[in-house]
PDB file of N, CA and C in Angstrom:
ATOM      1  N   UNK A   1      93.456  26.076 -35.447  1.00  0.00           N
ATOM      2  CA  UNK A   1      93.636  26.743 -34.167  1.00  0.00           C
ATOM      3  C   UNK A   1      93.022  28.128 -34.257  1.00  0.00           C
ATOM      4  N   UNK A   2      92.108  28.609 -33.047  1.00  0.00           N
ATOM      5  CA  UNK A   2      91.765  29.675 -33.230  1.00  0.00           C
ATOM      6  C   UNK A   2      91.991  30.809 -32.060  1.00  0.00           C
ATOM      7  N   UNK A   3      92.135  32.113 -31.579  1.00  0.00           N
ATOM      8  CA  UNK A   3      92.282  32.519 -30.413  1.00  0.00           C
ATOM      9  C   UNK A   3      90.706  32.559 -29.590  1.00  0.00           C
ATOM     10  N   UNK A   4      90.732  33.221 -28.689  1.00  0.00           N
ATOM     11  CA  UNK A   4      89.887  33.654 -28.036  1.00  0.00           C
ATOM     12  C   UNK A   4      90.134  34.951 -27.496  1.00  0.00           C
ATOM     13  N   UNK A   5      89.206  36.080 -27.169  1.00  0.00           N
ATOM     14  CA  UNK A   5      89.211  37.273 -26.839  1.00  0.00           C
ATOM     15  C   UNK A   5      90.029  37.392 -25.481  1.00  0.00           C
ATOM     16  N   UNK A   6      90.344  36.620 -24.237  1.00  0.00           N
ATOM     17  CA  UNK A   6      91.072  36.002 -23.279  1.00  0.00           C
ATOM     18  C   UNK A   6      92.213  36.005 -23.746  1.00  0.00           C
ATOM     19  N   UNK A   7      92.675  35.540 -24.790  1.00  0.00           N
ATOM     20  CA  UNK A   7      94.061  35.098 -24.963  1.00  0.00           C
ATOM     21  C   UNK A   7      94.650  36.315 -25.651  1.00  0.00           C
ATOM     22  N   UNK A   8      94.238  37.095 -26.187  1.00  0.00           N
ATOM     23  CA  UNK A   8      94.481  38.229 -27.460  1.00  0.00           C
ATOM     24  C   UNK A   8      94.527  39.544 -26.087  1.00  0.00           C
ATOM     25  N   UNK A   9      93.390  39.547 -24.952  1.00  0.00           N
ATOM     26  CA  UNK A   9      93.847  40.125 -24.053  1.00  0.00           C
ATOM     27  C   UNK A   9      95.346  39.713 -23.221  1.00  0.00           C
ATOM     28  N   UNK A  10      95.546  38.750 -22.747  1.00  0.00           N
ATOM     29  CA  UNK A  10      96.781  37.930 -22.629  1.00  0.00           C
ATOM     30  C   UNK A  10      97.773  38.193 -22.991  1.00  0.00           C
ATOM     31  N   UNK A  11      98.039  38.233 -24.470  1.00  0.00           N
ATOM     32  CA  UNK A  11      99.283  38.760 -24.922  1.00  0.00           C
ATOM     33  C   UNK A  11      99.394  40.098 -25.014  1.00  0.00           C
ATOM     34  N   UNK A  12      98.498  41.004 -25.060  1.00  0.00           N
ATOM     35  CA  UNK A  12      98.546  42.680 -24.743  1.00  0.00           C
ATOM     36  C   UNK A  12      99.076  42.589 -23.813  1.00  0.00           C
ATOM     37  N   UNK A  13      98.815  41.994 -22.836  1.00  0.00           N
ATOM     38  CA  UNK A  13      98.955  41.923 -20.903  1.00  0.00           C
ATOM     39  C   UNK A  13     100.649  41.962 -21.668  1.00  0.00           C
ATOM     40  N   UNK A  14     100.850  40.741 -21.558  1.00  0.00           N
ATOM     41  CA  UNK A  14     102.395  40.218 -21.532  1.00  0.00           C
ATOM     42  C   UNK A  14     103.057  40.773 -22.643  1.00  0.00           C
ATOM     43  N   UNK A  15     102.717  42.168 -23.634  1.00  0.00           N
ATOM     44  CA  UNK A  15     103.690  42.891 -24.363  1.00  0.00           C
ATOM     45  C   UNK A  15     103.283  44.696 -23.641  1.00  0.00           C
ATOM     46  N   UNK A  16     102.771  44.541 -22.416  1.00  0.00           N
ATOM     47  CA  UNK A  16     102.323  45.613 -22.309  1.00  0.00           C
ATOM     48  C   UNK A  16     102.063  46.918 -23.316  1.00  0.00           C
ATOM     49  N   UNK A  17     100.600  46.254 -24.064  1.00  0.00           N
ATOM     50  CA  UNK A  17     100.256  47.063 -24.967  1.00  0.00           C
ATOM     51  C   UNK A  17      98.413  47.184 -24.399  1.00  0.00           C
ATOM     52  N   UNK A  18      98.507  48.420 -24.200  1.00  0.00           N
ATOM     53  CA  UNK A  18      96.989  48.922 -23.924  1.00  0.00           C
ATOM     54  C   UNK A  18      96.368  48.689 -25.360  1.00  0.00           C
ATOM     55  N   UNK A  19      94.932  47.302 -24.551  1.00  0.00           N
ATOM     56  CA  UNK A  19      93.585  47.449 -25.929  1.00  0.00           C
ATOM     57  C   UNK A  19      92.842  47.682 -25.682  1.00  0.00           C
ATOM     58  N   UNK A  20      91.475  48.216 -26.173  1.00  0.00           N
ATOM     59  CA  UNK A  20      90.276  48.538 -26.189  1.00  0.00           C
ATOM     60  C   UNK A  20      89.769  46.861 -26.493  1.00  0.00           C
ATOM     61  N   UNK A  21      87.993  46.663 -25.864  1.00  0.00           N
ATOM     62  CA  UNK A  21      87.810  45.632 -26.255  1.00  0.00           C
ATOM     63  C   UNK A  21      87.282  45.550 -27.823  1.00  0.00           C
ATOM     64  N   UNK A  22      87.355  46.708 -28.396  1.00  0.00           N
ATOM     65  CA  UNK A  22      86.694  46.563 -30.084  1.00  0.00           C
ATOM     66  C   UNK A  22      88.139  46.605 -30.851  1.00  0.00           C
ATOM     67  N   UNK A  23      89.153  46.878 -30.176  1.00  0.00           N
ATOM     68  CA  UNK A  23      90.632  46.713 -30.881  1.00  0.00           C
ATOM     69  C   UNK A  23      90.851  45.085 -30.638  1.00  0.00           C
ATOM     70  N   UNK A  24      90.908  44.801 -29.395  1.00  0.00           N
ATOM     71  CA  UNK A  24      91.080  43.454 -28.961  1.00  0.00           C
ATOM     72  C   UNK A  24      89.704  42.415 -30.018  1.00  0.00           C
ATOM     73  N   UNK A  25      88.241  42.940 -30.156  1.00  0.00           N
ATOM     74  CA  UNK A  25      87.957  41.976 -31.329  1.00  0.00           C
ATOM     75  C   UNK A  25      88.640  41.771 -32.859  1.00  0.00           C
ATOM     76  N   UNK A  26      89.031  43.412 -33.520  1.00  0.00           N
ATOM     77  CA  UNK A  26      89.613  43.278 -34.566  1.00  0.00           C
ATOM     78  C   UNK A  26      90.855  42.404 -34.539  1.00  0.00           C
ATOM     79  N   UNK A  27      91.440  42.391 -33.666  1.00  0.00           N
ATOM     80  CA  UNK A  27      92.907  41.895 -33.758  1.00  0.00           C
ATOM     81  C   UNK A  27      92.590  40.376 -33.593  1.00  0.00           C
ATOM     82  N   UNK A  28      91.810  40.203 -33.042  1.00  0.00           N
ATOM     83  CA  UNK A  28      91.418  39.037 -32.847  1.00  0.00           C
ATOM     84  C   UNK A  28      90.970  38.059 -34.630  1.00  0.00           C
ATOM     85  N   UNK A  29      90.091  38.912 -34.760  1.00  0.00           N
ATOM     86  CA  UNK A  29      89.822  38.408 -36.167  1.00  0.00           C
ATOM     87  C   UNK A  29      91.054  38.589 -37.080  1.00  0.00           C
ATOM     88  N   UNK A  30      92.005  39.239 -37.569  1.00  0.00           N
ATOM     89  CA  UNK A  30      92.946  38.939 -37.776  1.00  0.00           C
ATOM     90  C   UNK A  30      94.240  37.963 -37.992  1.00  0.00           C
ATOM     91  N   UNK A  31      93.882  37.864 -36.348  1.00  0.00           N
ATOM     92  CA  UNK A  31      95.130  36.685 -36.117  1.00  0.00           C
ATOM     93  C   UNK A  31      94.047  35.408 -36.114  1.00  0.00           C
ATOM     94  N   UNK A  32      92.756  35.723 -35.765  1.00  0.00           N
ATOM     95  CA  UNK A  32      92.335  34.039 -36.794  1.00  0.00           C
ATOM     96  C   UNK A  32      92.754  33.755 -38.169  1.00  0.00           C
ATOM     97  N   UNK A  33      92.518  34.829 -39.020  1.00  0.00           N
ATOM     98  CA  UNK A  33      92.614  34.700 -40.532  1.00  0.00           C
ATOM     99  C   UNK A  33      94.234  33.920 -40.458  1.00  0.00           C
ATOM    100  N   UNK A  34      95.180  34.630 -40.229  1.00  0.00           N
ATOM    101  CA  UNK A  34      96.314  34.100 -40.092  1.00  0.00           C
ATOM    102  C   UNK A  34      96.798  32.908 -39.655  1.00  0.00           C
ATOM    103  N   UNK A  35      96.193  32.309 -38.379  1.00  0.00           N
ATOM    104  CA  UNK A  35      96.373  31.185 -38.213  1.00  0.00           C
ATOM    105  C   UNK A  35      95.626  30.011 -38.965  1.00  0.00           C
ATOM    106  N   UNK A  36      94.337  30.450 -39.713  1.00  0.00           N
ATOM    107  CA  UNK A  36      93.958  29.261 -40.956  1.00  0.00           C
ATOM    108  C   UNK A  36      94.579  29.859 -41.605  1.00  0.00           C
ATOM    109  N   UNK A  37      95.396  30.485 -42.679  1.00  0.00           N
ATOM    110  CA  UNK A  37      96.250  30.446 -43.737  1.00  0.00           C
ATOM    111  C   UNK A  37      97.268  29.774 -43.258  1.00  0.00           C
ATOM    112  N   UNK A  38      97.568  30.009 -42.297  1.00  0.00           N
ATOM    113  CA  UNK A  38      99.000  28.870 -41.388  1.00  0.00           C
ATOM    114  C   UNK A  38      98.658  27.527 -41.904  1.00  0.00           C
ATOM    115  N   UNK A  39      97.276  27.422 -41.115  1.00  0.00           N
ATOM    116  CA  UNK A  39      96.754  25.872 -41.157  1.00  0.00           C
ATOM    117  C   UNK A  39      96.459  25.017 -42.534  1.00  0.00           C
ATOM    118  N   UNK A  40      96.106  26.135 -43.321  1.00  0.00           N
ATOM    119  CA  UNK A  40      96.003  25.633 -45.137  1.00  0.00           C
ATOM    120  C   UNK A  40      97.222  25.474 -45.581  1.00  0.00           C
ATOM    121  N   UNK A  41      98.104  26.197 -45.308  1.00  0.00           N
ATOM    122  CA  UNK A  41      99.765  26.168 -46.012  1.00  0.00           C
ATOM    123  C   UNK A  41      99.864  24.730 -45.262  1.00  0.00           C
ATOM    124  N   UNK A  42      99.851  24.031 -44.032  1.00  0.00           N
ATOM    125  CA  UNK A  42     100.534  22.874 -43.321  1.00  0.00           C
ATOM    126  C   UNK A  42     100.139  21.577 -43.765  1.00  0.00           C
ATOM    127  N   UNK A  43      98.944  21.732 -44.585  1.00  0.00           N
ATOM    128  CA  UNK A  43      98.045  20.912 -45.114  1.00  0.00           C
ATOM    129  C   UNK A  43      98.505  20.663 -46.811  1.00  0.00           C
ATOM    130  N   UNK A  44      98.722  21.407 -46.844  1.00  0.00           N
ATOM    131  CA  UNK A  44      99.905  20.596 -48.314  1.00  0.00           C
ATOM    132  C   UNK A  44     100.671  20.013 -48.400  1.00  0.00           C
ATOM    133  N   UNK A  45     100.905  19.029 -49.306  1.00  0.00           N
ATOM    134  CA  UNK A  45     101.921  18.023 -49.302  1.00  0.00           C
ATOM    135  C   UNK A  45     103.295  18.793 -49.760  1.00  0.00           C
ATOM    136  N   UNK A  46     103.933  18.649 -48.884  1.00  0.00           N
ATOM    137  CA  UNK A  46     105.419  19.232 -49.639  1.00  0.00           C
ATOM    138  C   UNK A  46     106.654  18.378 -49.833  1.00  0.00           C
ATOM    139  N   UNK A  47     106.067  16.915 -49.841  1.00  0.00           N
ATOM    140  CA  UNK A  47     107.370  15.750 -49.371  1.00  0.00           C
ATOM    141  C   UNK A  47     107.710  15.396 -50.762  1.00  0.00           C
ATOM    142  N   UNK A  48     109.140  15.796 -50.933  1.00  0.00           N
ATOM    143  CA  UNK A  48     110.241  15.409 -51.859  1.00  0.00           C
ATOM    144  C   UNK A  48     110.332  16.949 -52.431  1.00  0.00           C
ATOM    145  N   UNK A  49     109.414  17.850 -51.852  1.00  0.00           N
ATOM    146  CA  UNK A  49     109.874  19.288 -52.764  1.00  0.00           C
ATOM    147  C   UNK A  49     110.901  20.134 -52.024  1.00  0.00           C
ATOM    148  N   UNK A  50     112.143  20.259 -52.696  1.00  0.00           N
ATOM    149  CA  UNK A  50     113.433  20.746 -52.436  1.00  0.00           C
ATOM    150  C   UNK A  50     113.145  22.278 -52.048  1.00  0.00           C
ATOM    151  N   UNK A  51     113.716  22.469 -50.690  1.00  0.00           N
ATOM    152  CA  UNK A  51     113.849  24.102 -49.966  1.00  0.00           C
ATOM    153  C   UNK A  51     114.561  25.077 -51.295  1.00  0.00           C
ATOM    154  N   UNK A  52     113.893  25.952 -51.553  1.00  0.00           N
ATOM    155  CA  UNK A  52     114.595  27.148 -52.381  1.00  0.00           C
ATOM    156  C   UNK A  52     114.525  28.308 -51.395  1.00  0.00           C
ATOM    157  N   UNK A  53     116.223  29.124 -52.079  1.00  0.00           N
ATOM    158  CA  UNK A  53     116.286  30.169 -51.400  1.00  0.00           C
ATOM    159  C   UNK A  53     115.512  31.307 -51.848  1.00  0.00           C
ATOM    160  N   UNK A  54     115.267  30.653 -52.961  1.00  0.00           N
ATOM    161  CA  UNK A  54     114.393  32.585 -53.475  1.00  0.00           C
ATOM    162  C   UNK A  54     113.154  31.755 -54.155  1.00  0.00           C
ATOM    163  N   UNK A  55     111.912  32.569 -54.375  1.00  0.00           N
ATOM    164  CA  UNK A  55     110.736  32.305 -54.679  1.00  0.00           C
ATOM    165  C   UNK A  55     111.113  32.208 -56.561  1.00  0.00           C
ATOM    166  N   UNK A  56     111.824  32.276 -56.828  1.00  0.00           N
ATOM    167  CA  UNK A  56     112.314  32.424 -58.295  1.00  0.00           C
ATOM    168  C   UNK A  56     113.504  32.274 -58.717  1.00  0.00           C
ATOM    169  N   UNK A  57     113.980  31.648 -59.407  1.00  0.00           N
ATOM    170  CA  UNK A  57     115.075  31.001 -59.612  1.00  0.00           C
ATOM    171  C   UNK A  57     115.842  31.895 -60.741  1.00  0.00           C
ATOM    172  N   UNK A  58     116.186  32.580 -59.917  1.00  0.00           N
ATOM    173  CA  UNK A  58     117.544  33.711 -60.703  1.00  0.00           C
ATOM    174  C   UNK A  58     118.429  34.020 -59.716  1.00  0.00           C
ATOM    175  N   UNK A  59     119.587  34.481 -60.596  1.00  0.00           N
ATOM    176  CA  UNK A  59     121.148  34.160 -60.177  1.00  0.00           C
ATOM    177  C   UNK A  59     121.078  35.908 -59.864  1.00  0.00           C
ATOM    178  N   UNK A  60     122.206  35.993 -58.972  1.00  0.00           N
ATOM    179  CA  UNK A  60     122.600  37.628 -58.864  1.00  0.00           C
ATOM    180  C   UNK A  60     123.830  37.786 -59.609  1.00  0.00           C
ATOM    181  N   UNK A  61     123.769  38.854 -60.206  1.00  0.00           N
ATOM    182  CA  UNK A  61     124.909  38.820 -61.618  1.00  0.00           C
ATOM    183  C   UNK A  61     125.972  40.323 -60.280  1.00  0.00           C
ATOM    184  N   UNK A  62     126.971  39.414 -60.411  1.00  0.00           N
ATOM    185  CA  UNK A  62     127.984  39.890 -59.773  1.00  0.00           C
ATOM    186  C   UNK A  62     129.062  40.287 -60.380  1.00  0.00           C
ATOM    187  N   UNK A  63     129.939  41.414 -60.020  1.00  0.00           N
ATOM    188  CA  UNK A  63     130.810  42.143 -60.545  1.00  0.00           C
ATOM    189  C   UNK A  63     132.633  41.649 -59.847  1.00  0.00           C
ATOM    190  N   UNK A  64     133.078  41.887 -60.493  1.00  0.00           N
ATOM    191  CA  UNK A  64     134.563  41.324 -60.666  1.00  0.00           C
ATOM    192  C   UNK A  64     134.614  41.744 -59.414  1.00  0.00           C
ATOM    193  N   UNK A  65     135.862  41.339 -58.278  1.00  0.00           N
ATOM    194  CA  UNK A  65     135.895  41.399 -57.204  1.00  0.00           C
ATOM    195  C   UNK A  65     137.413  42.663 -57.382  1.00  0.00           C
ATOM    196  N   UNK A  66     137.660  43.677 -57.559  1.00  0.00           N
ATOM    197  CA  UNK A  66     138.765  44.591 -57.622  1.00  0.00           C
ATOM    198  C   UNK A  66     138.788  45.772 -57.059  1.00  0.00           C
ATOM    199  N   UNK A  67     139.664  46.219 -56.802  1.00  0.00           N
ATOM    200  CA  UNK A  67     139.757  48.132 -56.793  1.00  0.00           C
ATOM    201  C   UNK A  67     139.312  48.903 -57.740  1.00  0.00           C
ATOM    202  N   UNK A  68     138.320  49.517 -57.702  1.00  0.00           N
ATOM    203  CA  UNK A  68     138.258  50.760 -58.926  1.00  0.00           C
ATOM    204  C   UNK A  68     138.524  51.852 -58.134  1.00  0.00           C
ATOM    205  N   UNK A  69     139.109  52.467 -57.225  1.00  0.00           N
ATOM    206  CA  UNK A  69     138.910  53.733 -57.023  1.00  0.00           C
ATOM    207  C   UNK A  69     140.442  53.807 -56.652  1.00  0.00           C
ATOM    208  N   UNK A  70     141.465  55.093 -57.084  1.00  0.00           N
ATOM    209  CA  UNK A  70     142.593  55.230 -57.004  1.00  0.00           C
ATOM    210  C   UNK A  70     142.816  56.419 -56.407  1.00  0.00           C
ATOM    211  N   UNK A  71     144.081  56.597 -56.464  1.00  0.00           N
ATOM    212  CA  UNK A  71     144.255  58.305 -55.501  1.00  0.00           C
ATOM    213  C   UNK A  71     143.752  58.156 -54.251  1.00  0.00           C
ATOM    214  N   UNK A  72     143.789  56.920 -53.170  1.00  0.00           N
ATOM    215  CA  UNK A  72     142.762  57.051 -51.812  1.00  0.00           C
ATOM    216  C   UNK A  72     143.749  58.103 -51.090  1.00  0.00           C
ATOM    217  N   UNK A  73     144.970  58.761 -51.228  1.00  0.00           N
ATOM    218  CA  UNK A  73     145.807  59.410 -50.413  1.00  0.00           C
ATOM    219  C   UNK A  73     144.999  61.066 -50.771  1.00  0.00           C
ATOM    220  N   UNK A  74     144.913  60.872 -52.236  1.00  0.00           N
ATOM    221  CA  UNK A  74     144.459  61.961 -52.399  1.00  0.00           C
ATOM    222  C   UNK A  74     142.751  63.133 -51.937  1.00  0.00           C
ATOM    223  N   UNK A  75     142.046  61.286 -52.251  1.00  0.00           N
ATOM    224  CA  UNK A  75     140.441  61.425 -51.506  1.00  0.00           C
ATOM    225  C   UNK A  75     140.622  61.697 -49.962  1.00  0.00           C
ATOM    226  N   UNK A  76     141.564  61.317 -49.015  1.00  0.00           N
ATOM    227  CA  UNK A  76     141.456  61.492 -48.131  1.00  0.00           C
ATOM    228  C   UNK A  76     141.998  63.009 -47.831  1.00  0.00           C
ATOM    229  N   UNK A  77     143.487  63.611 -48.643  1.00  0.00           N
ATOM    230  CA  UNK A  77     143.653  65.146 -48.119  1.00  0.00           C
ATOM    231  C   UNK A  77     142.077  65.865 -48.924  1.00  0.00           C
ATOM    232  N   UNK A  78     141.339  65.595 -50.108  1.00  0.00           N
ATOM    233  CA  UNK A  78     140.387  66.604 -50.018  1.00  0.00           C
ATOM    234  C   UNK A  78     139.222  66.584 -48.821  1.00  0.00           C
ATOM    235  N   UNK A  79     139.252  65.639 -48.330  1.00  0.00           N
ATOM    236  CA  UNK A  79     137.686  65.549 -47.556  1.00  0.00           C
ATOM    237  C   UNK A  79     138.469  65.691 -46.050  1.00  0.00           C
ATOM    238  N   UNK A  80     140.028  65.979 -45.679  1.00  0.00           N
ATOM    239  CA  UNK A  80     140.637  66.249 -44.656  1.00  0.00           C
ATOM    240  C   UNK A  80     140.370  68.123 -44.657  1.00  0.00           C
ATOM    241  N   UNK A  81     140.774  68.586 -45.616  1.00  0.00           N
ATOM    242  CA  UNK A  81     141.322  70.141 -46.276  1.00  0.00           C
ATOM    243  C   UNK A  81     139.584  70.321 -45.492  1.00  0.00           C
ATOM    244  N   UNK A  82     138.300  70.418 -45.635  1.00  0.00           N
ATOM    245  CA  UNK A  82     137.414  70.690 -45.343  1.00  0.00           C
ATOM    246  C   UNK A  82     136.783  70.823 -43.607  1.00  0.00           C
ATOM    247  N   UNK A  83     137.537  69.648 -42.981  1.00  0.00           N
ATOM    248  CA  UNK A  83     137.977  69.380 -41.772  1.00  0.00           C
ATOM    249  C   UNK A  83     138.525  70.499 -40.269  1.00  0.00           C
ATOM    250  N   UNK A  84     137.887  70.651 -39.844  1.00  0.00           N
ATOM    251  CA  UNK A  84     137.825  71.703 -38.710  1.00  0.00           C
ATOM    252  C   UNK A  84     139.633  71.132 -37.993  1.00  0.00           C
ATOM    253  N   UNK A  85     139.989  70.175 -37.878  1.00  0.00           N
ATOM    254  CA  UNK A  85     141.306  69.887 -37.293  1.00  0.00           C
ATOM    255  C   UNK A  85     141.663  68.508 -37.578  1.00  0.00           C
ATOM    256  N   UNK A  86     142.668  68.421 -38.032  1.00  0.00           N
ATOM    257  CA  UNK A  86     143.352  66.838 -38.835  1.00  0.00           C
ATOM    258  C   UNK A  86     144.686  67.064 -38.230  1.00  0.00           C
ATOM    259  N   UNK A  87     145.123  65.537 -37.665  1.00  0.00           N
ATOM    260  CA  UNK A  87     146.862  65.740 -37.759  1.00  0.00           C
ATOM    261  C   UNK A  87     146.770  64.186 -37.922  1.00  0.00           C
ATOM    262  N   UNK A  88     148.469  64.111 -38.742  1.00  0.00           N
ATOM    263  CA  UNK A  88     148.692  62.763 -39.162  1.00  0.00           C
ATOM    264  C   UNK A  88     148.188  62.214 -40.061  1.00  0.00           C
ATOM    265  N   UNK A  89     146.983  62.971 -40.647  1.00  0.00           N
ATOM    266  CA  UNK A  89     145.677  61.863 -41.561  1.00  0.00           C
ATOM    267  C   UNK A  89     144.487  61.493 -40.724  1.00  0.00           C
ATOM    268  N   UNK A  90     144.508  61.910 -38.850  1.00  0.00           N
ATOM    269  CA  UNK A  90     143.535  61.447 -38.796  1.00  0.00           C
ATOM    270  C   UNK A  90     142.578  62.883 -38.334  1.00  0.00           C
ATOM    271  N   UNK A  91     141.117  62.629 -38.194  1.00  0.00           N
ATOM    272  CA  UNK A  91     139.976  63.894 -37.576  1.00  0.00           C
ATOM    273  C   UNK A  91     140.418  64.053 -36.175  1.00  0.00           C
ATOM    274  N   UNK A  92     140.915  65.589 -35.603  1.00  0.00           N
ATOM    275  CA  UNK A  92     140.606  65.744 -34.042  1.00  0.00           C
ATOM    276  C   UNK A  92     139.693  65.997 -33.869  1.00  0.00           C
ATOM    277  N   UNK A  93     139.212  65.225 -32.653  1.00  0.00           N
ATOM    278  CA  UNK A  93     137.347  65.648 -32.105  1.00  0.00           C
ATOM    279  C   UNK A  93     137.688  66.431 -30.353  1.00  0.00           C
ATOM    280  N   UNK A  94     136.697  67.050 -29.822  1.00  0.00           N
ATOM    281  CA  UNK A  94     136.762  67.527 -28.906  1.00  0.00           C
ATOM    282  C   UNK A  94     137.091  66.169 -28.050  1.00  0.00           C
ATOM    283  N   UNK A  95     137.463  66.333 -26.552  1.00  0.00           N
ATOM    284  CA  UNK A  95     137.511  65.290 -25.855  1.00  0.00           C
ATOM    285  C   UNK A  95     136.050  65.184 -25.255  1.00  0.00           C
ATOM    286  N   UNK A  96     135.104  63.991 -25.131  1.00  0.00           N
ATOM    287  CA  UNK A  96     134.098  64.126 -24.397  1.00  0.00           C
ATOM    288  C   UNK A  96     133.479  63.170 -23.072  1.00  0.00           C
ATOM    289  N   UNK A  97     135.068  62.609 -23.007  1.00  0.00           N
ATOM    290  CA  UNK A  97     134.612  61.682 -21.869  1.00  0.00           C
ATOM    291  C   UNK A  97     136.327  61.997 -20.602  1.00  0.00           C
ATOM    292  N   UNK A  98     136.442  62.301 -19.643  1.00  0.00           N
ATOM    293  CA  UNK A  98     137.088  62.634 -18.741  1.00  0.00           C
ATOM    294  C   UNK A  98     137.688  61.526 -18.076  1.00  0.00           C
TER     295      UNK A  98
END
């Protein structure tokens, strides 16, 4: 499949994107290249070869699922103490909607 200079104008039209006609040839040549690499990839046999999620077959090494961080009463009065106005534990903000 290949475009034509018509059609590459076309979709500028319909993403309203201003082209020049020497932008509209480059892009053009472009999205040919792309659509034969499309067309070479479709042309391989891929029947009986199993979908992988990753291009490489490694595991993600994952960490124990727990709490490490303690004192959250305490993390919260230091980063409150800095705080222009707190009550209760929580931030007062100006009011900005009436």
């Amino acid at each position: 499949m290949s475009l034509t200079l018509e059609q590459v104008h076309r979709v500028a039209h319909l993403a309203r994107i201003e082209i020049s006609d020497g932008e509209a040839q480059g892009t053009l040549g472009q999205l040919n290249e792309i659509f034969s690499l499309i067309e070479e990839m479709q042309a391989v046999d891929t029947q009986g070869v199993e979908p992988m999620a990753h291009a490489q077959d490694v595991a993600q090494r994952l960490r124990a699922d727990r709490v490490t961080e303690s004192g959250q009463s305490a993390q919260r009065k230091a980063f409150q103490e800095v705080a222009p106005e707190t009550e209760a534990g929580l931030y007062l903000v100006p009011k900005v909607i009436e």
